[in-house]
Protein backbone atom coordinates (compact mmCIF):
# COMPACT_ATOMS: atom_id res chain seq x y z
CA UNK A 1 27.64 -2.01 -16.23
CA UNK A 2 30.42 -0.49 -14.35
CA UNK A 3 29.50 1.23 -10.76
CA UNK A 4 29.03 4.38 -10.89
CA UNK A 5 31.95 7.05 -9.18
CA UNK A 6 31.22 7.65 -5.78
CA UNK A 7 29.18 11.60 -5.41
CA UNK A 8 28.03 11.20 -9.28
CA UNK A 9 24.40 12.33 -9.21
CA UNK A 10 22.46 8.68 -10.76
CA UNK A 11 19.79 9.12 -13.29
CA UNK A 12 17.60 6.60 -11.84
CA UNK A 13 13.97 4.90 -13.63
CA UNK A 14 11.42 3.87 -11.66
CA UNK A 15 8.90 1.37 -13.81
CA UNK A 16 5.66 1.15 -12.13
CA UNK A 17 1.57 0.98 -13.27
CA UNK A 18 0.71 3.56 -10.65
CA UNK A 19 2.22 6.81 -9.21
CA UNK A 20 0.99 9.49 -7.74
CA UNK A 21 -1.09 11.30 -7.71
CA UNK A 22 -3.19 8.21 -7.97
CA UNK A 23 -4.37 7.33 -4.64
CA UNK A 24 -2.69 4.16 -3.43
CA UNK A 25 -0.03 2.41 -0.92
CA UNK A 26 2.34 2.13 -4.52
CA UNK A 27 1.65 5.21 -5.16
CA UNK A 28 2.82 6.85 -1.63
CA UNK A 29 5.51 4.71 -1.14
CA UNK A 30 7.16 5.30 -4.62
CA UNK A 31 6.37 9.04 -4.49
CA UNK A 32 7.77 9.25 -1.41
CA UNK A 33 10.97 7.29 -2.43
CA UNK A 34 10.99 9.98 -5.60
CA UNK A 35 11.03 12.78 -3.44
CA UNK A 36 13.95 11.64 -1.45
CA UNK A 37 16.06 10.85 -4.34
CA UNK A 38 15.31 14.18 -6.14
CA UNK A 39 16.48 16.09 -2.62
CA UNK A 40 19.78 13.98 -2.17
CA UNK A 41 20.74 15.69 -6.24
CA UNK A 42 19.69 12.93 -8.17
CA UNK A 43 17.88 12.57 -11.50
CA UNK A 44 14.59 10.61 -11.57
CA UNK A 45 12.52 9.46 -14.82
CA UNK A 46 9.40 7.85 -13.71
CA UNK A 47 7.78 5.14 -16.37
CA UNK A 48 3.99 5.31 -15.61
CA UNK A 49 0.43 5.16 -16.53
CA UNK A 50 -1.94 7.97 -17.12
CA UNK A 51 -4.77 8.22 -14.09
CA UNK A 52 -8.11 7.51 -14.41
CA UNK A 53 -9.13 10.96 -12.17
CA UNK A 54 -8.58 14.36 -13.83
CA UNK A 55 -5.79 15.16 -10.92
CA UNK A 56 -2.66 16.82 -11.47
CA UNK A 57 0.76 15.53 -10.22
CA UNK A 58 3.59 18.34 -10.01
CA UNK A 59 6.89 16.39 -9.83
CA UNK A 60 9.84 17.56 -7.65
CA UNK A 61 12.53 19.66 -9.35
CA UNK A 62 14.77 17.06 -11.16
CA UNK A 63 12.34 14.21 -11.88
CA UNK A 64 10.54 13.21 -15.33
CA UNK A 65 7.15 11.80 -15.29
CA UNK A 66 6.10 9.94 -18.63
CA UNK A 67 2.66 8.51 -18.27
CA UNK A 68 1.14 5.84 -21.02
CA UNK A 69 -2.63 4.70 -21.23
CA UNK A 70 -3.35 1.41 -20.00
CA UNK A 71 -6.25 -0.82 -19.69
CA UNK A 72 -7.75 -1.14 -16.96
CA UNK A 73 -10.74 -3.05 -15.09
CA UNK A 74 -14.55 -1.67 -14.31
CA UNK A 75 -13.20 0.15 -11.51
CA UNK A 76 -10.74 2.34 -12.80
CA UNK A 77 -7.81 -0.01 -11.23
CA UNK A 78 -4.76 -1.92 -13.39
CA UNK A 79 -5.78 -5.43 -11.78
CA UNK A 80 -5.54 -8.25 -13.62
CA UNK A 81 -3.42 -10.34 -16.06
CA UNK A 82 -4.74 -8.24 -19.69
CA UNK A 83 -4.03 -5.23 -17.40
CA UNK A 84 -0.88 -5.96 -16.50
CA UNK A 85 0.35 -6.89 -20.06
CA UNK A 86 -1.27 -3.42 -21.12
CA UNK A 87 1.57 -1.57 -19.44
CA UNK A 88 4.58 -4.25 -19.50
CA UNK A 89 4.30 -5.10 -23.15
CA UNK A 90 4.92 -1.46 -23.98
CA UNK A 91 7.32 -1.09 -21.11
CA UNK A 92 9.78 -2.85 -22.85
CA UNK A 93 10.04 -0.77 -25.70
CA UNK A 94 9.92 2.86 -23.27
CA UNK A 95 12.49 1.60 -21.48
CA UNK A 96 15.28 0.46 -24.19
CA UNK A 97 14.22 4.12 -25.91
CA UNK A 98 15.14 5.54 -22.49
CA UNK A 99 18.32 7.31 -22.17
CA UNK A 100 20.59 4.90 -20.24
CA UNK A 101 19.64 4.86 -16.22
CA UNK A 102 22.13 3.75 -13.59
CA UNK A 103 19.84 1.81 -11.88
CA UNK A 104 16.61 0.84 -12.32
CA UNK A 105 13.73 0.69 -9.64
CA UNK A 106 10.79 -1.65 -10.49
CA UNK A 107 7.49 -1.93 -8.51
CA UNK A 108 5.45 -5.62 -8.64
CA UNK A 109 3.72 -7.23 -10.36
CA UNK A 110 6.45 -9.99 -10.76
CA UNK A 111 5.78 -9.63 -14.66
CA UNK A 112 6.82 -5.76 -14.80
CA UNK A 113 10.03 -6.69 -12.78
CA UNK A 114 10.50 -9.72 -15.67
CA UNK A 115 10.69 -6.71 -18.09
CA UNK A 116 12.78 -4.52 -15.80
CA UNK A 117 15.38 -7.85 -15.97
CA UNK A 118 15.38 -8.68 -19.05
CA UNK A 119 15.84 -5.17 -20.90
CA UNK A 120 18.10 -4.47 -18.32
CA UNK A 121 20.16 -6.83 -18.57
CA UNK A 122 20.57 -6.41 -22.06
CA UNK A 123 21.38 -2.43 -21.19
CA UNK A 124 24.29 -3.38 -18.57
CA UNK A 125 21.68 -1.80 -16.00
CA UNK A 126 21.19 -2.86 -12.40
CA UNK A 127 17.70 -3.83 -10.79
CA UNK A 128 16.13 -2.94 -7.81
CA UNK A 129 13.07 -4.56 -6.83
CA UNK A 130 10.91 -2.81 -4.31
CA UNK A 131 8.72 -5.99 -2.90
CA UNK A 132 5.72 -4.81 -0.98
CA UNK A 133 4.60 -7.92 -0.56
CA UNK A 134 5.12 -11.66 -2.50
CA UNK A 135 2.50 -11.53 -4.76
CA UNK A 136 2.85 -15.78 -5.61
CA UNK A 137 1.79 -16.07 -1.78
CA UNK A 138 -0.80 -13.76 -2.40
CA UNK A 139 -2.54 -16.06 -4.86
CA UNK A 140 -2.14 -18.94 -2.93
CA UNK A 141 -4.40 -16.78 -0.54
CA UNK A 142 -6.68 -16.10 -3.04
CA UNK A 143 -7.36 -19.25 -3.84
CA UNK A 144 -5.84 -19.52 -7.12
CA UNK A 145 -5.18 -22.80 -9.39
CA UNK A 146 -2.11 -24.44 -7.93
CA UNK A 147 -1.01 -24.33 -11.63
CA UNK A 148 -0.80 -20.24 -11.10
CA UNK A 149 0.45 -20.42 -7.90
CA UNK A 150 3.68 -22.48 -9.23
CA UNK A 151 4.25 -20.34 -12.48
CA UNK A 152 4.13 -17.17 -10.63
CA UNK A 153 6.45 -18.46 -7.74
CA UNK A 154 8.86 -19.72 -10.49
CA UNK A 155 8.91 -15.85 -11.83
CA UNK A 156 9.19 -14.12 -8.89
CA UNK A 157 12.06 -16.49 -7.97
CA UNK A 158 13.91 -15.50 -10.95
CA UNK A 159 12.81 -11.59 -10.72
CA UNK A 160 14.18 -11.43 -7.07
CA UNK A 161 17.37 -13.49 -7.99
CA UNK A 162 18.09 -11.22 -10.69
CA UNK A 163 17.87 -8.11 -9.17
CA UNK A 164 20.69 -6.31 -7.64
CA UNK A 165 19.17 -5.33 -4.59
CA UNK A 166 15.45 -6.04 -3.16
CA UNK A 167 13.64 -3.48 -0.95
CA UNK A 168 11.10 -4.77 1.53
CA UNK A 169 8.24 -3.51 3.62
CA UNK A 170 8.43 -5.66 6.49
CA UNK A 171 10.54 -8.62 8.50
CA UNK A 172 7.65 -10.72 6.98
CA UNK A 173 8.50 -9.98 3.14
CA UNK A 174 12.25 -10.71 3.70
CA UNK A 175 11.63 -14.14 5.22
CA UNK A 176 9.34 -15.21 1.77
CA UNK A 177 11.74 -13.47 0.02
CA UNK A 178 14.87 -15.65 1.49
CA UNK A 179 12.18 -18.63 0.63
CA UNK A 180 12.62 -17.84 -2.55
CA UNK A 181 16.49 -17.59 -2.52
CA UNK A 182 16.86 -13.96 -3.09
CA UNK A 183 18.34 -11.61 0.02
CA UNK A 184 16.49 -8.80 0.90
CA UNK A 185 17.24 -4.67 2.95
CA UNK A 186 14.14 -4.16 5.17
CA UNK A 187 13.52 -0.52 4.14
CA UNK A 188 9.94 0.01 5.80
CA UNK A 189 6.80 1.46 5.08
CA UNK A 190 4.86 4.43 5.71
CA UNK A 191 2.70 7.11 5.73
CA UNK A 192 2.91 11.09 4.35
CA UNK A 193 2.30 13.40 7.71
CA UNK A 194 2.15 16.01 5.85
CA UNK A 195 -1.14 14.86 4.60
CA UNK A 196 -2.28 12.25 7.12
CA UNK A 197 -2.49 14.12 10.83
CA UNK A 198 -4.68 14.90 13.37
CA UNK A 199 -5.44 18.34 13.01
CA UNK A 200 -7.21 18.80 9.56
CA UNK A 201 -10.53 19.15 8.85
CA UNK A 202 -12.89 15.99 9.20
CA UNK A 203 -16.11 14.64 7.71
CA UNK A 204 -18.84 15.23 10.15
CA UNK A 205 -22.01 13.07 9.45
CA UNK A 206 -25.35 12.75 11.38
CA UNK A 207 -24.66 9.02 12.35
CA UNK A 208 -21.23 8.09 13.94
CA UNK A 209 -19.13 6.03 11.61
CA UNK A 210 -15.46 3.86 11.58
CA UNK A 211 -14.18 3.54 8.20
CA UNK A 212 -12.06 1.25 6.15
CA UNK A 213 -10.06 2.80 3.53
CA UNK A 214 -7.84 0.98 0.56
CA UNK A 215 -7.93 -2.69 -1.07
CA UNK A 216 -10.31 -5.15 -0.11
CA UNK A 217 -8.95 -7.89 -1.72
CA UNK A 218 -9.20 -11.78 -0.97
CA UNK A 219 -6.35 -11.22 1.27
CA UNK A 220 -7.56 -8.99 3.45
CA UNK A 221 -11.31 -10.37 4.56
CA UNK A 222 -12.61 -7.23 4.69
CA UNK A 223 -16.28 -8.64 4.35
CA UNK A 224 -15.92 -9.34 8.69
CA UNK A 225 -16.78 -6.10 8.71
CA UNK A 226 -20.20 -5.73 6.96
CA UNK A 227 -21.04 -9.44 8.70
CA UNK A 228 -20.33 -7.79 11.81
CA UNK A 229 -22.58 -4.86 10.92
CA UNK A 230 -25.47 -6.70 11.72
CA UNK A 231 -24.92 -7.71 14.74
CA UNK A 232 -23.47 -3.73 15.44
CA UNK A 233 -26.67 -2.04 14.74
CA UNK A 234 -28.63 -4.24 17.45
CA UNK A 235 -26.75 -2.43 20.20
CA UNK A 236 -26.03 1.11 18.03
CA UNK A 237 -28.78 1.69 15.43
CA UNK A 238 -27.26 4.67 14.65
CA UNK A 239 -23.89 3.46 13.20
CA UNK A 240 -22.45 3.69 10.00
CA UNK A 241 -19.80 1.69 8.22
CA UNK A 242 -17.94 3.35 5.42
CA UNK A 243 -15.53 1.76 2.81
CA UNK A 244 -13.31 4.28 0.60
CA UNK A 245 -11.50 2.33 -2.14
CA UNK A 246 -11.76 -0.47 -4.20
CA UNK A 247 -10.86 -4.41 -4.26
CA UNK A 248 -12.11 -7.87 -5.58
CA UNK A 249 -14.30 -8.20 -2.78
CA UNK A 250 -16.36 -5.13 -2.93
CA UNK A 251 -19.19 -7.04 -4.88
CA UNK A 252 -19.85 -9.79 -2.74
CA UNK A 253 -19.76 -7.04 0.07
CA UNK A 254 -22.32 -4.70 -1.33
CA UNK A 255 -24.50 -7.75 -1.44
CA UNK A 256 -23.45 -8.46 2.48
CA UNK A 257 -24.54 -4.81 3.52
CA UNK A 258 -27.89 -4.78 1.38
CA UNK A 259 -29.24 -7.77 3.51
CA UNK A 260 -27.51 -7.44 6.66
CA UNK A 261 -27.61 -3.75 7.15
CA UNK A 262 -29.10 -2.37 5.15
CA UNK A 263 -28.81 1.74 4.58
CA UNK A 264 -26.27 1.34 7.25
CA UNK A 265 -22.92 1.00 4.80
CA UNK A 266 -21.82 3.27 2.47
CA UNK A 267 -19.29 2.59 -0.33
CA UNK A 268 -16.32 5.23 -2.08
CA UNK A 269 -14.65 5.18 -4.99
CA UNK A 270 -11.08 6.31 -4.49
CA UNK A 271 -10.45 9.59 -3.70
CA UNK A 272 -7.37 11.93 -3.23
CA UNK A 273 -5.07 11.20 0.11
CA UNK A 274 -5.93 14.64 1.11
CA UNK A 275 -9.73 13.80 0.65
CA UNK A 276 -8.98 10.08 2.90
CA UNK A 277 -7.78 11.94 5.69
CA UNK A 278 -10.89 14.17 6.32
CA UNK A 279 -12.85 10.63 6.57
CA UNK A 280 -10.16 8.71 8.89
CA UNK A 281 -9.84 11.67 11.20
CA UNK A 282 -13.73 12.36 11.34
CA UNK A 283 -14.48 8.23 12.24
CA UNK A 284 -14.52 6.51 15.56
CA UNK A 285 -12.31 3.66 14.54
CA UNK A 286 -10.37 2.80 11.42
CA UNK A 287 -10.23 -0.80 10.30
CA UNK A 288 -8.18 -2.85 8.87
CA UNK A 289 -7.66 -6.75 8.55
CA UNK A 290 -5.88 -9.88 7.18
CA UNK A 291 -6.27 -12.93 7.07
CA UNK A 292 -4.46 -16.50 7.71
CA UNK A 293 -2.96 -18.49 5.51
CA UNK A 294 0.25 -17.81 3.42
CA UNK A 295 -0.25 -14.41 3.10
CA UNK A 296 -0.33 -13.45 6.87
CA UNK A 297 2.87 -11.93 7.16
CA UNK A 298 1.16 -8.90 5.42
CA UNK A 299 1.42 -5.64 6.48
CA UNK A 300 -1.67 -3.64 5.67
CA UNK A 301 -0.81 -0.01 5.37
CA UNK A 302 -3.72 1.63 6.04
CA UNK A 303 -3.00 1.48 10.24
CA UNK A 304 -0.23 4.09 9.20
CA UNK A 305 -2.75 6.31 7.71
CA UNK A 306 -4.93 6.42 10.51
CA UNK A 307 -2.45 6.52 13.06
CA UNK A 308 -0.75 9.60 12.07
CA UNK A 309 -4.28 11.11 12.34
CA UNK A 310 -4.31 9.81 15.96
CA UNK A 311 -8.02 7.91 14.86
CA UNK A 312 -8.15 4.36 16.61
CA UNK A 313 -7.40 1.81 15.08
CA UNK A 314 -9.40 -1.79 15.33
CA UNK A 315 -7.52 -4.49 13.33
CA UNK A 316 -8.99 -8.04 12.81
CA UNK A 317 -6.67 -11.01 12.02
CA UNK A 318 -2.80 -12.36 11.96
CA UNK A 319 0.07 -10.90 10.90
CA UNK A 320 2.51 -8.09 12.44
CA UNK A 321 0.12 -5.52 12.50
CA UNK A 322 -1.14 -7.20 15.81
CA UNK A 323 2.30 -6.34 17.17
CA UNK A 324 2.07 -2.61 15.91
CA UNK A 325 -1.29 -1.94 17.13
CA UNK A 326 0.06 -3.30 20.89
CA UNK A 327 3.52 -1.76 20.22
CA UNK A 328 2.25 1.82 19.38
CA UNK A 329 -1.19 1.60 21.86
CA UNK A 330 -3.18 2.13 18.20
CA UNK A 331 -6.63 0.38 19.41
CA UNK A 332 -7.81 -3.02 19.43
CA UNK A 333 -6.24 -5.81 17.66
CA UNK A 334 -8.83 -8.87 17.72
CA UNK A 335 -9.65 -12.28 16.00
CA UNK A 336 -11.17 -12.25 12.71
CA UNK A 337 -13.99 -13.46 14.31
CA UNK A 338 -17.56 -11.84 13.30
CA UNK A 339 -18.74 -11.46 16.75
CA UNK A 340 -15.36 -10.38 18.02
CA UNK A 341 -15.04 -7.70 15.73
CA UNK A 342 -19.23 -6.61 16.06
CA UNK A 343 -18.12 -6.15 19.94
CA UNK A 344 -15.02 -4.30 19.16
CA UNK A 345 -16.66 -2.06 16.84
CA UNK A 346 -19.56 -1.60 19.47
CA UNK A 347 -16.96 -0.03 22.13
CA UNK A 348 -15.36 2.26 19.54
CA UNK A 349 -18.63 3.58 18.44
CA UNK A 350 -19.62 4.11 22.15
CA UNK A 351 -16.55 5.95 22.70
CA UNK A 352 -17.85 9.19 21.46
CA UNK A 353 -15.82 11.60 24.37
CA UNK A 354 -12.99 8.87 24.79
CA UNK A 355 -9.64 8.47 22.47
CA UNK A 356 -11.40 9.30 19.08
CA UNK A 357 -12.43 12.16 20.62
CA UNK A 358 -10.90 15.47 18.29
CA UNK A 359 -9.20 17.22 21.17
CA UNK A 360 -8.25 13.93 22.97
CA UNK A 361 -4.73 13.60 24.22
CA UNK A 362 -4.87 9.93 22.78
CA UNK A 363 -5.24 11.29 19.46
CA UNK A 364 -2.28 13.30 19.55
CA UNK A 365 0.06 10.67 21.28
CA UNK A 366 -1.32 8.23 18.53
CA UNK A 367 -0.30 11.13 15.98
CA UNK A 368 2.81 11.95 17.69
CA UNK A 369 4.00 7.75 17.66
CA UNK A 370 3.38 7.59 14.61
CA UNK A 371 5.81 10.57 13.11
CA UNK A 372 8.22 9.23 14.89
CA UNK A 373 8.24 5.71 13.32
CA UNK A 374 6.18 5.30 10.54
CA UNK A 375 6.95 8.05 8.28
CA UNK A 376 7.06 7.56 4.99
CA UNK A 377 10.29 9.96 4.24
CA UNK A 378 12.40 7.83 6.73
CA UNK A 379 11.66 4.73 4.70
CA UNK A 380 12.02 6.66 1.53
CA UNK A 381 15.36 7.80 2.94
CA UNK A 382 16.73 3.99 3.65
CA UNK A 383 15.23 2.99 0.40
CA UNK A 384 17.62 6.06 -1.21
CA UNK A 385 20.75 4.18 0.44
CA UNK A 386 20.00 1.04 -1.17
CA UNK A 387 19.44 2.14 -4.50
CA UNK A 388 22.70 4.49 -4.42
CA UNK A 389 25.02 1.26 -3.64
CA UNK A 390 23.09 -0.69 -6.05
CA UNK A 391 23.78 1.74 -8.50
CA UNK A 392 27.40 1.93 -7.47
CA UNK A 393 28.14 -1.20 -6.71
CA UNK A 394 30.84 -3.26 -9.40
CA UNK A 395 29.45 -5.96 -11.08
């Protein structure tokens, strides 16, 4: 395909299985990156699914949303490999009947960005991938058959090579994506202040509470959390725990809470961002973890959320968060370690008048830092400049 002239407005496709307003870090990062292409005058066609939640989605002026059914699993999320082929089996087909984009913007899983090379390739049609994270390290983490570990590595290597131009969330994703011997613009990640700051209303409950919100999946070791809870409600028999989301490890944690803590953990199905930040800013801490192994260099996006609130943040594990939470004077960053964490959340359940306090200057410094570097309209805005010279770029 021949670049496009330098000033043309791009019609640009984004192919992804979730978009707003379907509550998820995909789903804020690529509405975010919609948004900012649709203000700088150009023309966006977004290739989706249809949500599980009766919630309506009104697109910026400029941009197309065309939403398919897909399968999905018993929680209402498109997670898994029949899931996946649900929505990039059809893909194909949407996007060679597709009027003819400039560039094309695909979202992971590695087999969705296979499509995205393949058709268009055929269709003289840059890629660009956005990698949130490397999902073949992710399985390794998981502790998936070295068989699917290999196979998926061998795709993504060809996916990233392929592509034009690769967005990433971190310094962590470019380094597995050199590993994979692809090149890669660190764009960023972040969060919507319009929706996630400190002076909203918040969920008020009888027992004080901190609050994990998003994926708990075998990355993350989420489950330190309800072993810790235990050991919490010796010294605060009052506390609460409360996950909002969904994840592979939910099950086994249900079963955790019921005989560690029992009536002491609640669990929520996803909910609307706007719905999120009423429980963030209402909780003593918000947590968030990772764990070692191959997928440390993770980046779990949640700490945005609740910083921009100005709610503390208590993060167990490796990875570059550690460095945020010092960087930005979020909260406590601490081993994933069950009686570490228990003693972490301990102090920021006894810290009732303190920094999670509503009017507390913490909060607002916490809120403030966070505007000013993790907003998700700044990295929308460098992810804009890739895809333009992408798009314009000569073969």
């Amino acid at each position: 395909m021949e670049g496009a002239r330098v000033g043309r407005s791009l019609h640009v496709v984004v192919a992804t299985r979730i978009f707003a307003p379907e509550p998820a870090a995909a789903s804020l990062r690529l509405g975010a990156l919609v948004r900012e292409l649709a203000a700088a005058g150009h023309r966006v066609t977004v290739l989706t699914t249809t949500t599980p939640d009766d919630v309506t989605y009104v697109p910026p002026a400029g941009v197309r949303v065309l939403r398919r059914p897909v399968l999905r699993d018993r929680d209402g999320y498109v997670r898994g490999y029949v899931q996946y082929l649900s929505f990039d089996v059809p893909l194909a087909l949407r996007l060679l009947l597709t009027r003819r984009p400039d560039v094309v913007v695909v979202e992971p899983p590695p087999t969705t960005g296979l499509v995205c090379a393949v058709v268009s390739r055929l269709r003289r049609v840059p890629v660009v991938y956005y990698a949130a994270d490397v999902w073949s390290d992710a399985v390794v983490t998981a502790g998936m058959p070295g068989l699917v570990a290999t196979v998926l590595r061998g795709l993504e290597r060809v996916v990233l090579r392929s592509a034009r131009a690769v967005l990433a969330t971190s310094a962590g994703v470019v380094e597995r994506v050199r590993a994979l011997g692809a090149e890669a613009t660190v764009v960023g990640n972040g969060v919507d202040t319009t929706v996630f700051h400190p002076d909203g209303p918040a969920v008020e409950r009888e027992r004080p509470y901190v609050v994990y919100t998003g994926t708990a999946s075998e990355v993350h070791g989420a489950d330190v959390f309800t072993r810790a809870m235990g050991r919490v409600l010796t010294e605060r028999p009052d506390a609460s725990l409360v996950f909002i989301g969904q994840g592979s490890d939910l099950a086994a944690m249900r079963r955790q809470a019921e005989e560690l803590a029992p009536g002491a953990v609640t669990f929520l199905p996803r909910m609307p961002p706007e719905e999120v930040a009423r429980w963030i800013r209402g909780a003593r801490a918000s947590l968030a973890s990772v764990l070692a192994g191959a997928y440390a260099f993770a980046f779990p996006s949640k700490l945005y959320a609740a910083a921009a609130c100005g709610t503390p943040v208590l993060f167990a594990g490796v990875g570059p968060a550690r460095e945020l939470v010092a960087e930005g004077r979020l909260g406590q960053a601490v081993e994933h370690d069950v009686e570490a964490v228990a003693a972490a959340m301990v102090a920021a359940l006894d810290d009732a008048g303190g920094d999670s306090a509503p009017a507390s200057p913490e909060r607002h410094r916490r809120a403030a830092w966070a505007a000013a570097h993790v907003s998700a309209a700044a990295a929308a805005r460098r992810a804009v400049d890739v895809v333009e010279r992408a798009a314009r770029r000569p073969r």
